[in-house]
N, C-alpha and C. Protein backbone atom coordinates (compact mmCIF):
# COMPACT_ATOMS: atom_id res chain seq x y z
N UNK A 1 105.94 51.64 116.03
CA UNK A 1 106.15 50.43 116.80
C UNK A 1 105.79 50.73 118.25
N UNK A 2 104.94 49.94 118.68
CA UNK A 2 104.30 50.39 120.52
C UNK A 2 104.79 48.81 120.75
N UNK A 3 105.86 49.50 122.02
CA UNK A 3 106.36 48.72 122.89
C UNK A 3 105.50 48.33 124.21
N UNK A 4 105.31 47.08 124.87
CA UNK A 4 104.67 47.00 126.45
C UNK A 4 106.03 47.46 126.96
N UNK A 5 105.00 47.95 128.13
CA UNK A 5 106.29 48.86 129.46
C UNK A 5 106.78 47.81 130.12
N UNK A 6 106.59 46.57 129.66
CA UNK A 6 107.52 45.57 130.73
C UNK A 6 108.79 45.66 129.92
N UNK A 7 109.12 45.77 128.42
CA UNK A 7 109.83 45.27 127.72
C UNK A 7 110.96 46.71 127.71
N UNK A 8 110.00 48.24 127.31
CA UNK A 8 110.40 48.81 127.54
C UNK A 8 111.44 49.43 129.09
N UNK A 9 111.46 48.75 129.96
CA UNK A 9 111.62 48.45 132.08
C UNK A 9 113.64 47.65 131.45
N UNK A 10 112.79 46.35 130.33
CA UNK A 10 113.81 45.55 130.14
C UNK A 10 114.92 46.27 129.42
N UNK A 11 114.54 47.33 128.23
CA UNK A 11 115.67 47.75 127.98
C UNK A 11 116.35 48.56 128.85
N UNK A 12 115.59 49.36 129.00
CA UNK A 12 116.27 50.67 130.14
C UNK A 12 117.30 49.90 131.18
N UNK A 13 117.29 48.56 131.74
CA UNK A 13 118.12 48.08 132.55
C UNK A 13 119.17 47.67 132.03
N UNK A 14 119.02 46.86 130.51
CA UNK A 14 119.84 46.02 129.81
C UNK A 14 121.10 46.84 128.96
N UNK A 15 121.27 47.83 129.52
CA UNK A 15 122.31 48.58 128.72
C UNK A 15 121.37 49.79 127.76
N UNK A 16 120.43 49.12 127.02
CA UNK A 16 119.91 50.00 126.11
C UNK A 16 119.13 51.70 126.29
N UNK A 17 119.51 52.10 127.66
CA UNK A 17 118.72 53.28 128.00
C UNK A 17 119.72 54.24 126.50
N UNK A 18 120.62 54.31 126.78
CA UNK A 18 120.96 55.57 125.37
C UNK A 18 120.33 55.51 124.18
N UNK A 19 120.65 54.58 123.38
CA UNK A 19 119.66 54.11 122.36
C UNK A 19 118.23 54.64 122.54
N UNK A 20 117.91 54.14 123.23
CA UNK A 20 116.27 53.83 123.34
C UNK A 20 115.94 55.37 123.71
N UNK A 21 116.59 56.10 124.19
CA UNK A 21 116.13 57.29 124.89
C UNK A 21 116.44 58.12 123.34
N UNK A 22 117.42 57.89 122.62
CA UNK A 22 117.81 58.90 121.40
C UNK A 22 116.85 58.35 120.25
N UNK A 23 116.13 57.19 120.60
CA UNK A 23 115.28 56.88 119.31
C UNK A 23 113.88 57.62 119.93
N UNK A 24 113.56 57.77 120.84
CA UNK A 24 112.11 58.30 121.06
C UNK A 24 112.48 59.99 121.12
N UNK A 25 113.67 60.54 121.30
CA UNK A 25 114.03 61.86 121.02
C UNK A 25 113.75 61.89 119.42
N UNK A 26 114.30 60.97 118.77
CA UNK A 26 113.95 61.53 117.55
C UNK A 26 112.61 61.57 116.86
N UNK A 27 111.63 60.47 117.31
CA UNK A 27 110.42 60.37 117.22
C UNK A 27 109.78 61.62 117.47
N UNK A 28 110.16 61.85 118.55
CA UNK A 28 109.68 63.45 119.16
C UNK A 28 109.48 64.62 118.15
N UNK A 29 110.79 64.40 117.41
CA UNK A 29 111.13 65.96 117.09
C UNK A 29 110.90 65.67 115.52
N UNK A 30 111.00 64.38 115.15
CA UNK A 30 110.30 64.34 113.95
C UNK A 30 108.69 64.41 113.90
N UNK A 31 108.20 64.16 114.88
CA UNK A 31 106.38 64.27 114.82
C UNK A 31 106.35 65.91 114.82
N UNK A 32 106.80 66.65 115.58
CA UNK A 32 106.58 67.81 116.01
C UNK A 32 107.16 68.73 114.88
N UNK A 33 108.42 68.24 113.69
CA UNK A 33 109.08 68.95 112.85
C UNK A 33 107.62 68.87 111.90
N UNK A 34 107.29 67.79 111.65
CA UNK A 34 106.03 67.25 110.53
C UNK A 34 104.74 68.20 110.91
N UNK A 35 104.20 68.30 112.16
CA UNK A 35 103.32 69.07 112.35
C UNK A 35 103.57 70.16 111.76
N UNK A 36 104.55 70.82 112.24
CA UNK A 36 105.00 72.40 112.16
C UNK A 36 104.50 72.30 110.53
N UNK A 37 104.86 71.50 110.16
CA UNK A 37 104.95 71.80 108.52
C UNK A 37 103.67 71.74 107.81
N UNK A 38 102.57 70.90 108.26
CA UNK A 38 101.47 70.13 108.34
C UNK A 38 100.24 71.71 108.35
N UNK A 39 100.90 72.80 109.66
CA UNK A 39 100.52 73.52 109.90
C UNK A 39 100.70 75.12 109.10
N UNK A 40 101.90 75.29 108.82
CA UNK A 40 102.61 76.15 107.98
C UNK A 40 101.42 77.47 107.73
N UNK A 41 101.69 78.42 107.04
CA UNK A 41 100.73 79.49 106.25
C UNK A 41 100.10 78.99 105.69
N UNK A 42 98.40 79.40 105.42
CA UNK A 42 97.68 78.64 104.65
C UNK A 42 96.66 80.09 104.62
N UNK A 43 96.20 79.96 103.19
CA UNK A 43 95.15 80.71 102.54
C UNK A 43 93.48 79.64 102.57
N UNK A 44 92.55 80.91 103.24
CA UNK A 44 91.44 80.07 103.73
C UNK A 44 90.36 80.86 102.61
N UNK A 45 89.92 79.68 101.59
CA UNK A 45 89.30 80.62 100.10
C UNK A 45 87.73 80.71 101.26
N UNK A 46 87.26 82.18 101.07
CA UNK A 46 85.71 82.48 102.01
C UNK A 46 85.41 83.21 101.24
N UNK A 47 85.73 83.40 99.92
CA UNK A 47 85.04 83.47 98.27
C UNK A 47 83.87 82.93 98.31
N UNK A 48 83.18 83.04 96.82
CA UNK A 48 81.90 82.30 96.43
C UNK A 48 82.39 81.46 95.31
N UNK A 49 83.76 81.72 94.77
CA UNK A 49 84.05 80.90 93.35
C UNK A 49 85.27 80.36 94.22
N UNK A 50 85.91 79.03 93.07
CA UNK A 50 87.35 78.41 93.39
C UNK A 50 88.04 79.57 92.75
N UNK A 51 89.00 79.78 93.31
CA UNK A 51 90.17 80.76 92.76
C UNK A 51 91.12 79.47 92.58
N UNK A 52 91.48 80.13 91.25
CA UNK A 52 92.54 79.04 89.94
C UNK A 52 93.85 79.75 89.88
N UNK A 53 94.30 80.91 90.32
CA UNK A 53 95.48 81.59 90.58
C UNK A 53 95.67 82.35 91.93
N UNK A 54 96.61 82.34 92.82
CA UNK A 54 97.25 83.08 93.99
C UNK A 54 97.81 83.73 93.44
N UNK A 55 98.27 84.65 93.26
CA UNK A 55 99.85 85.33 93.58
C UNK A 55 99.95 86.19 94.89
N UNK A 56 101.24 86.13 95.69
CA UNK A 56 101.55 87.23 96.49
C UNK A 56 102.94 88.28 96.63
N UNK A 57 102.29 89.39 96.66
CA UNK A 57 103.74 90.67 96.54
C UNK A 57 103.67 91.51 97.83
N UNK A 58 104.92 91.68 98.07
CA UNK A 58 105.15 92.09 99.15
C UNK A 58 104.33 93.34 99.34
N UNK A 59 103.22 94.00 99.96
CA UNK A 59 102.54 95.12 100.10
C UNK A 59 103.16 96.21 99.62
N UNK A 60 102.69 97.15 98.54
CA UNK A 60 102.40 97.79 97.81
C UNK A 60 103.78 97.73 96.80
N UNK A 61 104.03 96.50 96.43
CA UNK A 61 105.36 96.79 95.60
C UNK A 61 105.25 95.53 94.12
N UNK A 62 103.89 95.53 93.92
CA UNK A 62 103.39 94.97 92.41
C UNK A 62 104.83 93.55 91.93
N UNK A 63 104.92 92.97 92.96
CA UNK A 63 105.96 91.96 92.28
C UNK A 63 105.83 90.70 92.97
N UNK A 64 105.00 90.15 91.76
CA UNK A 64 104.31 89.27 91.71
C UNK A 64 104.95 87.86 92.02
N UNK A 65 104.74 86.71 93.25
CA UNK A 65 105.17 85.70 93.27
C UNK A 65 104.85 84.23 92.27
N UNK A 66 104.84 83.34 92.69
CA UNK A 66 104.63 82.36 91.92
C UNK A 66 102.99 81.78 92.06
N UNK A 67 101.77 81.12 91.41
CA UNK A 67 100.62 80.34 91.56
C UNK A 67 100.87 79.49 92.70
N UNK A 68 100.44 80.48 94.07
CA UNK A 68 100.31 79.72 95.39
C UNK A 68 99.31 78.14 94.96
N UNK A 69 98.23 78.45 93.88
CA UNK A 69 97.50 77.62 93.99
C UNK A 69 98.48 75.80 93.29
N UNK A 70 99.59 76.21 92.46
CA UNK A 70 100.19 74.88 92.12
C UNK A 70 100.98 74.11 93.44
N UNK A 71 100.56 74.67 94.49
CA UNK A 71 100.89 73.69 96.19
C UNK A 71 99.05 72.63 96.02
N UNK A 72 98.32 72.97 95.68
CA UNK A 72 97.03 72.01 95.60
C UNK A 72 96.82 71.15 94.91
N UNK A 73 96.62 69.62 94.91
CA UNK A 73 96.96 68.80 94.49
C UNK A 73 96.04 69.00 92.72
N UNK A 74 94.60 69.43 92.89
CA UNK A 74 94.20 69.70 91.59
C UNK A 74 94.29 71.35 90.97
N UNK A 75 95.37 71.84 91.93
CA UNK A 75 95.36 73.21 91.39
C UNK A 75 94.75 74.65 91.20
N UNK A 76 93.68 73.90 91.86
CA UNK A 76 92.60 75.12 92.59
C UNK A 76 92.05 75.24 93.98
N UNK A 77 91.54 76.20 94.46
CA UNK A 77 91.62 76.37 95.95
C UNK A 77 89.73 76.20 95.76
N UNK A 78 89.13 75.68 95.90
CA UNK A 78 87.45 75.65 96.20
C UNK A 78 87.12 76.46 97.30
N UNK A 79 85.81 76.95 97.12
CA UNK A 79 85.34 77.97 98.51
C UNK A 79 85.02 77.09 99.46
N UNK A 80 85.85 77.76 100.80
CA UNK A 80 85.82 76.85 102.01
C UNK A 80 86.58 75.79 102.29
N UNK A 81 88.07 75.97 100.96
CA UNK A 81 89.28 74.97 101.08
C UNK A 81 90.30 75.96 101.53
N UNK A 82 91.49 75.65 102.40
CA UNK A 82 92.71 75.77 102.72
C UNK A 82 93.66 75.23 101.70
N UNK A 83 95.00 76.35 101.50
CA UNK A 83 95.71 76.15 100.51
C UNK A 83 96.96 76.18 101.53
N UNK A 84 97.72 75.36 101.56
CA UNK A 84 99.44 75.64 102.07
C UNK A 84 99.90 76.67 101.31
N UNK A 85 100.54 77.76 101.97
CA UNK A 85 100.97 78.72 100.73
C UNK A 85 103.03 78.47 101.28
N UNK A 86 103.81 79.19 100.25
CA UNK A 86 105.47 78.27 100.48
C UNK A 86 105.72 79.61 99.81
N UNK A 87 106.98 79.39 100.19
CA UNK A 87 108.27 80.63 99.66
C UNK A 87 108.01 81.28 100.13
N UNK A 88 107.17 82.26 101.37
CA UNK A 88 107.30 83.53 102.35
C UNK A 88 107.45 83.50 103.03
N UNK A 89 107.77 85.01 103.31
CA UNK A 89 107.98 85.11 105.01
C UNK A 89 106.96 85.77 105.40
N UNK A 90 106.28 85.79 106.58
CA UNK A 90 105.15 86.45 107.61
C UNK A 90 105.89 88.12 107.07
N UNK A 91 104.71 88.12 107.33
CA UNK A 91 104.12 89.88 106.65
C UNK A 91 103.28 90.49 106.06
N UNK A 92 103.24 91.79 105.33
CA UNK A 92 102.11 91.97 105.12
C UNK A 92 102.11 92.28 103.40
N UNK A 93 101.35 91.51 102.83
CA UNK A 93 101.46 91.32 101.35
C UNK A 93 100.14 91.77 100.69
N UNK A 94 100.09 91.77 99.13
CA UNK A 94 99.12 92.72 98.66
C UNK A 94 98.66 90.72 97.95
N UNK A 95 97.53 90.52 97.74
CA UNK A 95 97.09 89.54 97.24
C UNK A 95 96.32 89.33 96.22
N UNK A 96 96.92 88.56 94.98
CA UNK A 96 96.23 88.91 93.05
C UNK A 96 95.48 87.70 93.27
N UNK A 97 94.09 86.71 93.00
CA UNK A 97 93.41 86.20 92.40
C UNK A 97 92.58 86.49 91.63
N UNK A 98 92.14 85.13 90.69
CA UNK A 98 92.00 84.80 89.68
C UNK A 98 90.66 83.63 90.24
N UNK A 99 89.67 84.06 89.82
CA UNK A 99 88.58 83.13 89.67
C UNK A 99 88.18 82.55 88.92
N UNK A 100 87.29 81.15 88.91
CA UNK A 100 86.80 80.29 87.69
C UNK A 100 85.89 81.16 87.15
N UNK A 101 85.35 82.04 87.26
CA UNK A 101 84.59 83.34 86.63
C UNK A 101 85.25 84.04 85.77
N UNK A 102 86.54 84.48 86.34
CA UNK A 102 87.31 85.33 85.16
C UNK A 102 87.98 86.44 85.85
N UNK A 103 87.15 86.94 86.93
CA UNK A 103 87.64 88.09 87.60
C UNK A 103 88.81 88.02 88.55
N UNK A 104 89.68 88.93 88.31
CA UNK A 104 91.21 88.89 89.09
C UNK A 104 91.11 90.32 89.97
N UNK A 105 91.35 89.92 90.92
CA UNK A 105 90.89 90.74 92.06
C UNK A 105 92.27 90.81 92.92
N UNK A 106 92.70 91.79 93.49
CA UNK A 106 93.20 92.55 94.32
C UNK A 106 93.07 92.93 95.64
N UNK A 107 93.44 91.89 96.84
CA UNK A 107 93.13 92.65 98.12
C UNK A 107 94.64 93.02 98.56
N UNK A 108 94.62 94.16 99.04
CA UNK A 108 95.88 94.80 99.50
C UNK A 108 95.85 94.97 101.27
N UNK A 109 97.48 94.68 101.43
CA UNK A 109 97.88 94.52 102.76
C UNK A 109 97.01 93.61 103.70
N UNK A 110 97.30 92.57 103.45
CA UNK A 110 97.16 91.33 104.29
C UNK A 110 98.00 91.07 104.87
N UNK A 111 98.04 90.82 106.16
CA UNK A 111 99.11 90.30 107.25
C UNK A 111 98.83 88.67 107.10
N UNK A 112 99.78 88.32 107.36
CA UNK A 112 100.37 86.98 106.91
C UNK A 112 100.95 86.61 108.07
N UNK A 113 100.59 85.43 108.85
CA UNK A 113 101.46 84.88 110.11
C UNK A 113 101.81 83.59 109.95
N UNK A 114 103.28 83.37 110.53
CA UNK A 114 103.98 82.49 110.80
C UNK A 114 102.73 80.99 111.19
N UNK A 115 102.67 80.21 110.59
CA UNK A 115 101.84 78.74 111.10
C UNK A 115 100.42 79.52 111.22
N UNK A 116 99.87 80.19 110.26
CA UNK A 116 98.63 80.80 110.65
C UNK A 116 97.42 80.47 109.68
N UNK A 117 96.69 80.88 109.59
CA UNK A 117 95.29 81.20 108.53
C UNK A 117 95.25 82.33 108.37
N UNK A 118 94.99 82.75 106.75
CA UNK A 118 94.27 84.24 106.92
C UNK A 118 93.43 83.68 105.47
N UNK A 119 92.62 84.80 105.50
CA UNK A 119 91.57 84.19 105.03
C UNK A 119 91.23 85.66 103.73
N UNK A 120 90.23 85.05 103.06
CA UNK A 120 89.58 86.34 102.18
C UNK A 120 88.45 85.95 101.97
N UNK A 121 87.80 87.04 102.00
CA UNK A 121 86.43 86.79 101.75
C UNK A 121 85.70 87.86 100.36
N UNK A 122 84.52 87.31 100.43
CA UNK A 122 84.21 87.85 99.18
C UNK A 122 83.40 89.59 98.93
N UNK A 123 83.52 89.99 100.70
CA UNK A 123 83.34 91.39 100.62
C UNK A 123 84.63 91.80 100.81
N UNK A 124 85.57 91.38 100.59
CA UNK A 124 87.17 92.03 100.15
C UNK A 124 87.21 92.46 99.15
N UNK A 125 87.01 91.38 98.40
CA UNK A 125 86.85 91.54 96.70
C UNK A 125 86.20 92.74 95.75
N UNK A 126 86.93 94.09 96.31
CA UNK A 126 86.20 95.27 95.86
C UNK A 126 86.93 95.56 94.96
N UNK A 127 88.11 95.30 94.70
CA UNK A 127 89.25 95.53 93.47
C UNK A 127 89.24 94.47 92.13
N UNK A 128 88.19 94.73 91.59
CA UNK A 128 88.55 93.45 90.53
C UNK A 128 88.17 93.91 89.28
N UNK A 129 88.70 92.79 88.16
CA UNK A 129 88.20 93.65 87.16
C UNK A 129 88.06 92.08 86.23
N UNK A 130 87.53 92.24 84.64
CA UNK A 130 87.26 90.70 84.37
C UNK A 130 88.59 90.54 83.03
């Protein structure tokens, strides 16, 4: 809702400054809560195939999380798509995909940041097998 500043002049005099000041506080902090989220960890596929499975384990400790890729609406990450990845915390994790090829590949110790990108690419992909 976009108010003119004459009307907005009118509340601020008419009693309504509390109100009006706690509804655009919340506007605030709800746009800015939504971004944050909008923004979150995200896996940037710089593969040559869609990878059809994520998993991530905490660096060097083989325990395997859940298909980052079921956060994508068709369930696969395409090369040169961003995936929201959920349930971690920033750190540094060992990373299992799974390509529409077949090959499940292994990049180890990836740092992972808070609202970030990290990415893989396909000269990572030295650990794989079919």
């Amino acid at each position: 809702m976009r108010l003119p500043l004459r009307r907005i002049r009118h509340l601020m005099d008419s009693g309504m400054r509390a109100p009006l000041l706690a509804a655009i506080a919340l506007a605030v902090i709800g746009s800015a809560a939504a971004a944050q989220d909008r923004r979150g960890m995200r896996f940037w596929n710089l593969t040559l195939y869609t990878v059809t499975d994520l998993r991530m384990s905490p660096a060097g400790k083989e325990t395997w999380g859940p298909n980052q890729c079921e956060n994508d609406r068709d369930g696969t990450v395409d090369h040169d798509e961003r995936l929201r990845i959920t349930g971690i915390e920033p750190g540094r994790y060992d990373i299992k995909l799974t390509d529409k090829i077949g090959r499940v590949c292994t990049v180890r110790n990836v740092e992972v940041k808070e609202a970030a990108v990290f990415a893989i690419e396909e000269k990572q992909l030295t650990d794989c097998r079919r």
